[in-house]
N, C-alpha and C. Protein backbone atom coordinates (compact mmCIF):
# COMPACT_ATOMS: atom_id res chain seq x y z
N UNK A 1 105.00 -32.61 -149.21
CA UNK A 1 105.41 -33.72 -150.05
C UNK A 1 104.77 -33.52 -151.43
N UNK A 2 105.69 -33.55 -152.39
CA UNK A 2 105.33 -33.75 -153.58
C UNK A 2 105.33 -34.75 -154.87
N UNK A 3 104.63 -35.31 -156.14
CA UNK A 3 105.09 -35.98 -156.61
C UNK A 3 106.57 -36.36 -157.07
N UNK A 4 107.14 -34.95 -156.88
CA UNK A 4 108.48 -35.50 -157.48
C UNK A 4 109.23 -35.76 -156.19
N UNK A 5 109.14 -35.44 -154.97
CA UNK A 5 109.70 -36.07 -153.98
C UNK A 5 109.50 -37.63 -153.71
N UNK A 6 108.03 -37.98 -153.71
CA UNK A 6 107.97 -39.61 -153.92
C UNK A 6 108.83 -40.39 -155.26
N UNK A 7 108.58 -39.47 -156.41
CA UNK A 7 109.51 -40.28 -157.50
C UNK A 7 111.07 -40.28 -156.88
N UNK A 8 111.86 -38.97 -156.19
CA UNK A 8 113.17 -39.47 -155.92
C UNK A 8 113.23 -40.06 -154.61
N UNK A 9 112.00 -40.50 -154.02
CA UNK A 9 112.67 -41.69 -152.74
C UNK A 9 112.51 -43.10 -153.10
N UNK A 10 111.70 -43.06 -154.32
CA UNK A 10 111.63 -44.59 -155.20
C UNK A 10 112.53 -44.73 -155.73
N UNK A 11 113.54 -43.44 -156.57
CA UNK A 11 115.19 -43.66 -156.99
C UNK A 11 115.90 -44.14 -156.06
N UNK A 12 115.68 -43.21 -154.96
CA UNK A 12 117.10 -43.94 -154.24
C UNK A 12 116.60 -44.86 -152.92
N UNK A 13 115.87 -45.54 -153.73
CA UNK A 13 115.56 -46.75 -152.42
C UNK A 13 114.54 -46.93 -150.87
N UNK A 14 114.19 -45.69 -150.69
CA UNK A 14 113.69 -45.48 -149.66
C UNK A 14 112.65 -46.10 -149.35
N UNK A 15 111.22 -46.82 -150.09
CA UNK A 15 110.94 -47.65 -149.61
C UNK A 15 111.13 -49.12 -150.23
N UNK A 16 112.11 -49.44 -150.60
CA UNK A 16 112.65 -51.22 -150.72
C UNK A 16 112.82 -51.59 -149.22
N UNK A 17 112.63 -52.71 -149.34
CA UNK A 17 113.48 -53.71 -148.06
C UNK A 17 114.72 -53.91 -148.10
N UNK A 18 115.69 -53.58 -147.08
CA UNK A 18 117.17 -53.57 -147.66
C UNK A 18 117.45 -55.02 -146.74
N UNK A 19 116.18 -55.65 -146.16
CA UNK A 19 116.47 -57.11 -145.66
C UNK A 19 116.64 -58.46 -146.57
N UNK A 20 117.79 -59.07 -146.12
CA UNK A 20 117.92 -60.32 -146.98
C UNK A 20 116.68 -61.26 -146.54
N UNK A 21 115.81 -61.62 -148.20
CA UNK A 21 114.64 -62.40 -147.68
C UNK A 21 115.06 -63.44 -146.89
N UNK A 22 114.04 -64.14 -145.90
CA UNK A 22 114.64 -64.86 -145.23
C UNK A 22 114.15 -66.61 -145.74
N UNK A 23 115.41 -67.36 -145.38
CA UNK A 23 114.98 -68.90 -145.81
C UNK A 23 113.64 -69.08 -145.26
N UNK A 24 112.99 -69.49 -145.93
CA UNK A 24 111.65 -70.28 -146.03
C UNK A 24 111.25 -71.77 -145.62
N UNK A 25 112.02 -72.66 -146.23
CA UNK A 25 111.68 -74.15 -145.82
C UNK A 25 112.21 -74.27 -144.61
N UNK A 26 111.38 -75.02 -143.65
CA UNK A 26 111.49 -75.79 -142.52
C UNK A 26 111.63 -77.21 -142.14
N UNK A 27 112.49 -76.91 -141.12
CA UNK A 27 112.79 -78.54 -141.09
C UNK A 27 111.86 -79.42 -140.61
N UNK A 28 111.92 -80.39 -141.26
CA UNK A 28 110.92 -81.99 -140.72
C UNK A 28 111.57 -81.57 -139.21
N UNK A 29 110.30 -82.38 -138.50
CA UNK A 29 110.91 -82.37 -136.51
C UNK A 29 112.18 -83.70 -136.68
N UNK A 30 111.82 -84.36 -137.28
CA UNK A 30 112.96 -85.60 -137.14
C UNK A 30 113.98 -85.33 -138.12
N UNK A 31 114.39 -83.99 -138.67
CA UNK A 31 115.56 -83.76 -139.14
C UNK A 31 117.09 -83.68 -138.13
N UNK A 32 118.03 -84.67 -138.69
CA UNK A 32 118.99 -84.66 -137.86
C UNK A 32 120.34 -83.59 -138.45
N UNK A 33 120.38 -82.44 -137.20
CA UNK A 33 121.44 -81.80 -137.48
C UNK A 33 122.41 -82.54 -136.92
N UNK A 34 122.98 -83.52 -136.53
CA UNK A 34 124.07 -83.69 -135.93
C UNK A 34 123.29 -85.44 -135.07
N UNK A 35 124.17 -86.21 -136.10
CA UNK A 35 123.88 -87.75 -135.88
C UNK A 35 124.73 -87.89 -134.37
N UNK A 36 125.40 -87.21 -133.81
CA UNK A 36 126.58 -87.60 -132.23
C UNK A 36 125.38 -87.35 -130.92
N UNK A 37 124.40 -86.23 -131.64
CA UNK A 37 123.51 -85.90 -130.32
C UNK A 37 122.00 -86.65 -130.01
N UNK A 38 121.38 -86.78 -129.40
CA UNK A 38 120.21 -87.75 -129.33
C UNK A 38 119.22 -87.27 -129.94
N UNK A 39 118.29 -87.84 -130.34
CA UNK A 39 116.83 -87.57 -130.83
C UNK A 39 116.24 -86.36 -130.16
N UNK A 40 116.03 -86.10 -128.78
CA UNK A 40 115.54 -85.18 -128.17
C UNK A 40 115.87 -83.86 -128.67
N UNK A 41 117.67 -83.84 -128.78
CA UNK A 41 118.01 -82.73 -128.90
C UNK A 41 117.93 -82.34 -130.62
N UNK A 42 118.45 -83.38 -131.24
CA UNK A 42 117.99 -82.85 -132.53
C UNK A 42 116.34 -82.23 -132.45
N UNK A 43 115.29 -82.80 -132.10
CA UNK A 43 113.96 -82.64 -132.14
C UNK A 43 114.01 -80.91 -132.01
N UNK A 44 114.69 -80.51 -130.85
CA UNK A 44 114.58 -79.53 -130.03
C UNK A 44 115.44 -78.33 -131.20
N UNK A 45 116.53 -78.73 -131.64
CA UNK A 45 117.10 -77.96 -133.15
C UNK A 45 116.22 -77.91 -133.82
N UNK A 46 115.76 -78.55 -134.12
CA UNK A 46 114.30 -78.41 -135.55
C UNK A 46 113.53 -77.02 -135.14
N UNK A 47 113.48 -77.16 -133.88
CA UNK A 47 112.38 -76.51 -133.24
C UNK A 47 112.92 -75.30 -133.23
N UNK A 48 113.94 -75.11 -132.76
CA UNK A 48 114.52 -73.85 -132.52
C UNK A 48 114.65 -72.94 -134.08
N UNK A 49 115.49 -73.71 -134.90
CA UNK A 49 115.50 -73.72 -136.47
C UNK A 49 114.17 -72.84 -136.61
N UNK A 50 113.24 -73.54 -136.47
CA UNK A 50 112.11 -73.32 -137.43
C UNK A 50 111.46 -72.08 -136.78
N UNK A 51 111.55 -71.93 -135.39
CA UNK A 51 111.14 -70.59 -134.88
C UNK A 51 112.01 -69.27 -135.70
N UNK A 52 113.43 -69.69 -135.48
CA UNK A 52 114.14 -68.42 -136.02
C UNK A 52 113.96 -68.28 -137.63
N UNK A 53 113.78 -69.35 -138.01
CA UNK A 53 112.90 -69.02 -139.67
C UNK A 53 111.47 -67.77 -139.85
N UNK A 54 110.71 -68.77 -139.06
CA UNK A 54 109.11 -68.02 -138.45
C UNK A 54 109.96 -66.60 -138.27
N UNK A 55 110.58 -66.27 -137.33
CA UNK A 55 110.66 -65.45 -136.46
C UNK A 55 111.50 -63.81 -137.64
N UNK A 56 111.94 -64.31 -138.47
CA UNK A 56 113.19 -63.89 -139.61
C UNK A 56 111.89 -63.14 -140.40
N UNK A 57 110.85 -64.16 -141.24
CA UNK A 57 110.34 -64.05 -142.14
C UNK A 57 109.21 -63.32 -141.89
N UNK A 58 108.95 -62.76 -140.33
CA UNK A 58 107.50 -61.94 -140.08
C UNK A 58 108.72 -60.57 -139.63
N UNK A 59 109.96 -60.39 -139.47
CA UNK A 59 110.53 -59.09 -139.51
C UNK A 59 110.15 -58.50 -140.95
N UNK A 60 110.78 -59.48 -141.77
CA UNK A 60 110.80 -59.36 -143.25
C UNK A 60 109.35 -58.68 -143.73
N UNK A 61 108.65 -59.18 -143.34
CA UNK A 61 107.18 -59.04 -144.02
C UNK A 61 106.88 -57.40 -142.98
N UNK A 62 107.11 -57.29 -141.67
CA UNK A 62 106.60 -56.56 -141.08
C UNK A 62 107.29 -54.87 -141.77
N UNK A 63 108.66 -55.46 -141.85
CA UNK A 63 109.48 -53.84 -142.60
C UNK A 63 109.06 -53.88 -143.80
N UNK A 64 108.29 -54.98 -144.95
CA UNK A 64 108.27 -53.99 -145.91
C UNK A 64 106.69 -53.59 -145.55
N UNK A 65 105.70 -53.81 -144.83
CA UNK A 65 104.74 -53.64 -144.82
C UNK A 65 104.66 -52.29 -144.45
N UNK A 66 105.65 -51.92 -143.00
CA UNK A 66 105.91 -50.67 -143.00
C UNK A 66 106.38 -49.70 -144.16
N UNK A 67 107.19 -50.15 -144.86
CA UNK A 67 107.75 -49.49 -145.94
C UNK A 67 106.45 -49.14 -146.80
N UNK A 68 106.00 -50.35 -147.21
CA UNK A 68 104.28 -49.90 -148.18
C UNK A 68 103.49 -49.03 -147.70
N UNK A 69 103.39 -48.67 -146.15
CA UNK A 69 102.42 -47.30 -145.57
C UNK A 69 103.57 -46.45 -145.71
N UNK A 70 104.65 -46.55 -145.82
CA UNK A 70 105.13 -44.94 -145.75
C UNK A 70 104.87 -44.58 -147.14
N UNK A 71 105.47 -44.78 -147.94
CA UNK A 71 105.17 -45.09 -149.62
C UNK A 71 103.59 -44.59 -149.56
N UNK A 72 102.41 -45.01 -149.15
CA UNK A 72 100.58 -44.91 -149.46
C UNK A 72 100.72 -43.51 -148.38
N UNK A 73 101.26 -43.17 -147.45
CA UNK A 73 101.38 -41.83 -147.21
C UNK A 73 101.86 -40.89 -147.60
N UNK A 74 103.15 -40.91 -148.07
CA UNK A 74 103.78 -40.00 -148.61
C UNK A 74 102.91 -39.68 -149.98
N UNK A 75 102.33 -41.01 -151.02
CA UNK A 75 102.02 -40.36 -152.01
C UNK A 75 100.52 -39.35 -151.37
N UNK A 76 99.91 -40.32 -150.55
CA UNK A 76 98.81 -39.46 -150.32
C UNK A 76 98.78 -38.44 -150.23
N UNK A 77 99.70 -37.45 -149.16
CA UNK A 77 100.32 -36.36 -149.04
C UNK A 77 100.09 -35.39 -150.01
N UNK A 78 101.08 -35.94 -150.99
CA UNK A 78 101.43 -35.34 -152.45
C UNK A 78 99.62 -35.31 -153.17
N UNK A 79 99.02 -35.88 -153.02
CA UNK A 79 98.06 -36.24 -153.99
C UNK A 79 96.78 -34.55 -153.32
N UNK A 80 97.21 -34.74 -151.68
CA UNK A 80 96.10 -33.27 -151.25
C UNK A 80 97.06 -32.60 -150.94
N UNK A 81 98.40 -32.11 -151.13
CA UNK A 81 99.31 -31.11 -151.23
C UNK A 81 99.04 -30.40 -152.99
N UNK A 82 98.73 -31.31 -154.16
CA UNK A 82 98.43 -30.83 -155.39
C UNK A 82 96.99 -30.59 -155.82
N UNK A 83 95.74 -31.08 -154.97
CA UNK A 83 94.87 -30.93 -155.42
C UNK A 83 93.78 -30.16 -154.09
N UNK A 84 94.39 -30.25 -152.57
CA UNK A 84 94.13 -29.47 -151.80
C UNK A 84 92.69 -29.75 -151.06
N UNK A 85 92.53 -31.14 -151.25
CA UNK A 85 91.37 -31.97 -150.83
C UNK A 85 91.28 -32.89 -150.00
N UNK A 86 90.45 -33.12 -149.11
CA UNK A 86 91.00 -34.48 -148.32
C UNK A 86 91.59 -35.42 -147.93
N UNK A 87 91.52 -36.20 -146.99
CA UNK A 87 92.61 -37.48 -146.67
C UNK A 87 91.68 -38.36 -147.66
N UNK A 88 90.63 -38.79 -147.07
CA UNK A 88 89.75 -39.58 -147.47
C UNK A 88 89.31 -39.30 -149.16
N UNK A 89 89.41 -37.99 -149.72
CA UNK A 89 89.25 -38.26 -151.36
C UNK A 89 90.68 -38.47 -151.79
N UNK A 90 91.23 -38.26 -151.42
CA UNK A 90 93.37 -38.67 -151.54
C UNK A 90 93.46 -40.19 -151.81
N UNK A 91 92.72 -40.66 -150.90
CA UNK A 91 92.80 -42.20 -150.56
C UNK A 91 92.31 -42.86 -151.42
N UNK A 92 91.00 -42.43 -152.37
CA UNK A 92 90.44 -42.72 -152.99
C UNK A 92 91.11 -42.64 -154.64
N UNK A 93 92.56 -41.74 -154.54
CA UNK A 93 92.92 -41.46 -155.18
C UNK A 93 93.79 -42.45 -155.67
N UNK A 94 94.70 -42.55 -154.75
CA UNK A 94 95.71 -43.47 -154.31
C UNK A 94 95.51 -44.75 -154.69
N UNK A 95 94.23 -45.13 -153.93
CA UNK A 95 93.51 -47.01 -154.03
C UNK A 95 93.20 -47.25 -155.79
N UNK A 96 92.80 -46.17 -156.10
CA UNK A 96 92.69 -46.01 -157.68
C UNK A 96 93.74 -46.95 -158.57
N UNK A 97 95.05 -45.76 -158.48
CA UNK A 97 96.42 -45.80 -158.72
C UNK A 97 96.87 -46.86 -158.22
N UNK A 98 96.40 -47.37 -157.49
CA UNK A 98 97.72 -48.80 -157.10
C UNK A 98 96.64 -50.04 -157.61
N UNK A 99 95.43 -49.57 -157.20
CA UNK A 99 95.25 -51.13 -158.11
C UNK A 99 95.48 -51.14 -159.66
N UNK A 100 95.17 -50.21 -160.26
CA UNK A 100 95.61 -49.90 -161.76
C UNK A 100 97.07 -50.26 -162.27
N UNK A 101 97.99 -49.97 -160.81
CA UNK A 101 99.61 -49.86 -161.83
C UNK A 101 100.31 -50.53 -160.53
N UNK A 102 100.12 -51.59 -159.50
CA UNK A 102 101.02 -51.73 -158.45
C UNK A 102 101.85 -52.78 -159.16
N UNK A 103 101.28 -53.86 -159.77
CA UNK A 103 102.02 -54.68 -160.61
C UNK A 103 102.74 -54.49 -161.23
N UNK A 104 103.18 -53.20 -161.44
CA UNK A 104 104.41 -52.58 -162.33
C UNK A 104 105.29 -51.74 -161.55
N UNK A 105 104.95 -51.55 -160.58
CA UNK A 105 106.06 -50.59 -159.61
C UNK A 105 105.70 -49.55 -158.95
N UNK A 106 105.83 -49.17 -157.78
CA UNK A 106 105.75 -47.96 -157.59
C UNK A 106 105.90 -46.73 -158.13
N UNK A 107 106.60 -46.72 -158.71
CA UNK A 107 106.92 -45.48 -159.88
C UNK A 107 105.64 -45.69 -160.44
N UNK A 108 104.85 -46.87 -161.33
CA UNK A 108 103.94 -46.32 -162.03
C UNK A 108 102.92 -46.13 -161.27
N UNK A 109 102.78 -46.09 -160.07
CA UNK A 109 101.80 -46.07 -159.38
C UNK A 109 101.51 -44.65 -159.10
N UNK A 110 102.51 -43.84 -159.39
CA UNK A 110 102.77 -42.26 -159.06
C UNK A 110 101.88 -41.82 -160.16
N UNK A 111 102.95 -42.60 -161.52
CA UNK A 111 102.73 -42.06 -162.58
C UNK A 111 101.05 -42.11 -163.10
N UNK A 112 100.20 -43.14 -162.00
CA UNK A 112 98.78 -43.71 -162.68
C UNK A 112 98.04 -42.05 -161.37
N UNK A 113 98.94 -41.94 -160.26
CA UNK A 113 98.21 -40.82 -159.52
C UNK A 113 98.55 -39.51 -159.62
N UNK A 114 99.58 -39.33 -160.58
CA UNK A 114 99.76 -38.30 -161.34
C UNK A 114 98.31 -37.48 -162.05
N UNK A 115 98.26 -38.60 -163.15
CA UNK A 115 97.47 -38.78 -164.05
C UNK A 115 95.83 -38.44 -163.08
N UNK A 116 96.02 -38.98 -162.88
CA UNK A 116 94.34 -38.78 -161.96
C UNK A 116 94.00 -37.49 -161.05
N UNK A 117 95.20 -37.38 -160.65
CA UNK A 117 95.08 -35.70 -159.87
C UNK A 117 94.44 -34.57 -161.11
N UNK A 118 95.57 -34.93 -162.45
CA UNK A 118 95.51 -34.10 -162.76
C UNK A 118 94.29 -33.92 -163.84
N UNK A 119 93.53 -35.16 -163.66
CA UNK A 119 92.23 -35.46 -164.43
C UNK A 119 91.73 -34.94 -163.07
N UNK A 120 91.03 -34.63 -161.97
CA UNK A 120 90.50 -34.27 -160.87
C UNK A 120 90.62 -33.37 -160.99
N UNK A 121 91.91 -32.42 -161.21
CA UNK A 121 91.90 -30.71 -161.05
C UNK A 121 91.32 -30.30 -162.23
N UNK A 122 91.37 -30.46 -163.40
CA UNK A 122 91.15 -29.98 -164.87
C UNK A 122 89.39 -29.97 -164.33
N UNK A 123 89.04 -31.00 -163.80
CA UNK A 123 86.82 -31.03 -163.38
C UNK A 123 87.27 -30.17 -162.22
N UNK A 124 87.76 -29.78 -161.03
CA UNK A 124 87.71 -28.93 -160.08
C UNK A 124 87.85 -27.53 -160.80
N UNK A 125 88.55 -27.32 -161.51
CA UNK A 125 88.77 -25.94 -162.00
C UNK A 125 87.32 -25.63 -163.47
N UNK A 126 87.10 -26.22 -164.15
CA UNK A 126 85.73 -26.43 -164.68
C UNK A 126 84.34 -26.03 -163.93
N UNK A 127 84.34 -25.91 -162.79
CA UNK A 127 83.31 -25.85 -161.76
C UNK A 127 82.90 -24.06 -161.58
């Protein structure tokens, strides 16, 4: 894996969520879907409702979370595929780069561990 392989799986999507976020608000328990059926059963809709909300919104969270480790691996990869050094100084590399540039995208997050590799090799080759 290389940096420019992580830059073209950030082109074409590979780690986005291609899930529609899921509705958020939940219903009051005494929300009535349907004034013909009794209290119980509305109660019991709420309930159901609000699980498949719950239930929607931790897929959601769980695929992109997956998506964010493939993304912190792959660059890692790239980061001791170019500089030929550890997981653990990679990581260090990486944690660098994303707190510096995650607020701006993955792309710049490459572009901030770009930059740092290649400030790392210029002192490795100095030695």
């Amino acid at each position: 894996m290389y940096f420019e392989d992580v830059k073209s799986n950030i082109r074409s999507g590979i780690y986005e969520n291609k899930m529609d976020f899921p509705k958020t608000s939940r219903y009051k328990y005494d929300y009535v879907f349907d004034e013909n059926q009794s209290v119980k059963w509305n109660r019991e809709e709420a309930q159901r409702q609000n699980k498949m909300i719950t239930d929607s919104t931790e897929q959601y969270y769980d695929e992109s979370n997956k998506l964010s480790k493939q993304f912190e691996k792959d660059l890692t990869r790239a980061i001791i595929e170019f500089l030929g050094i550890s997981a653990s100084k990679a990581n260090f590399i990486f944690n660098k780069a994303y707190d510096n540039a995650h607020g701006s995208g993955y792309l710049d997050v490459v572009l901030v561990a770009e930059d740092l590799s290649d400030l790392v090799y210029d002192v490795m080759r100095e030695e």
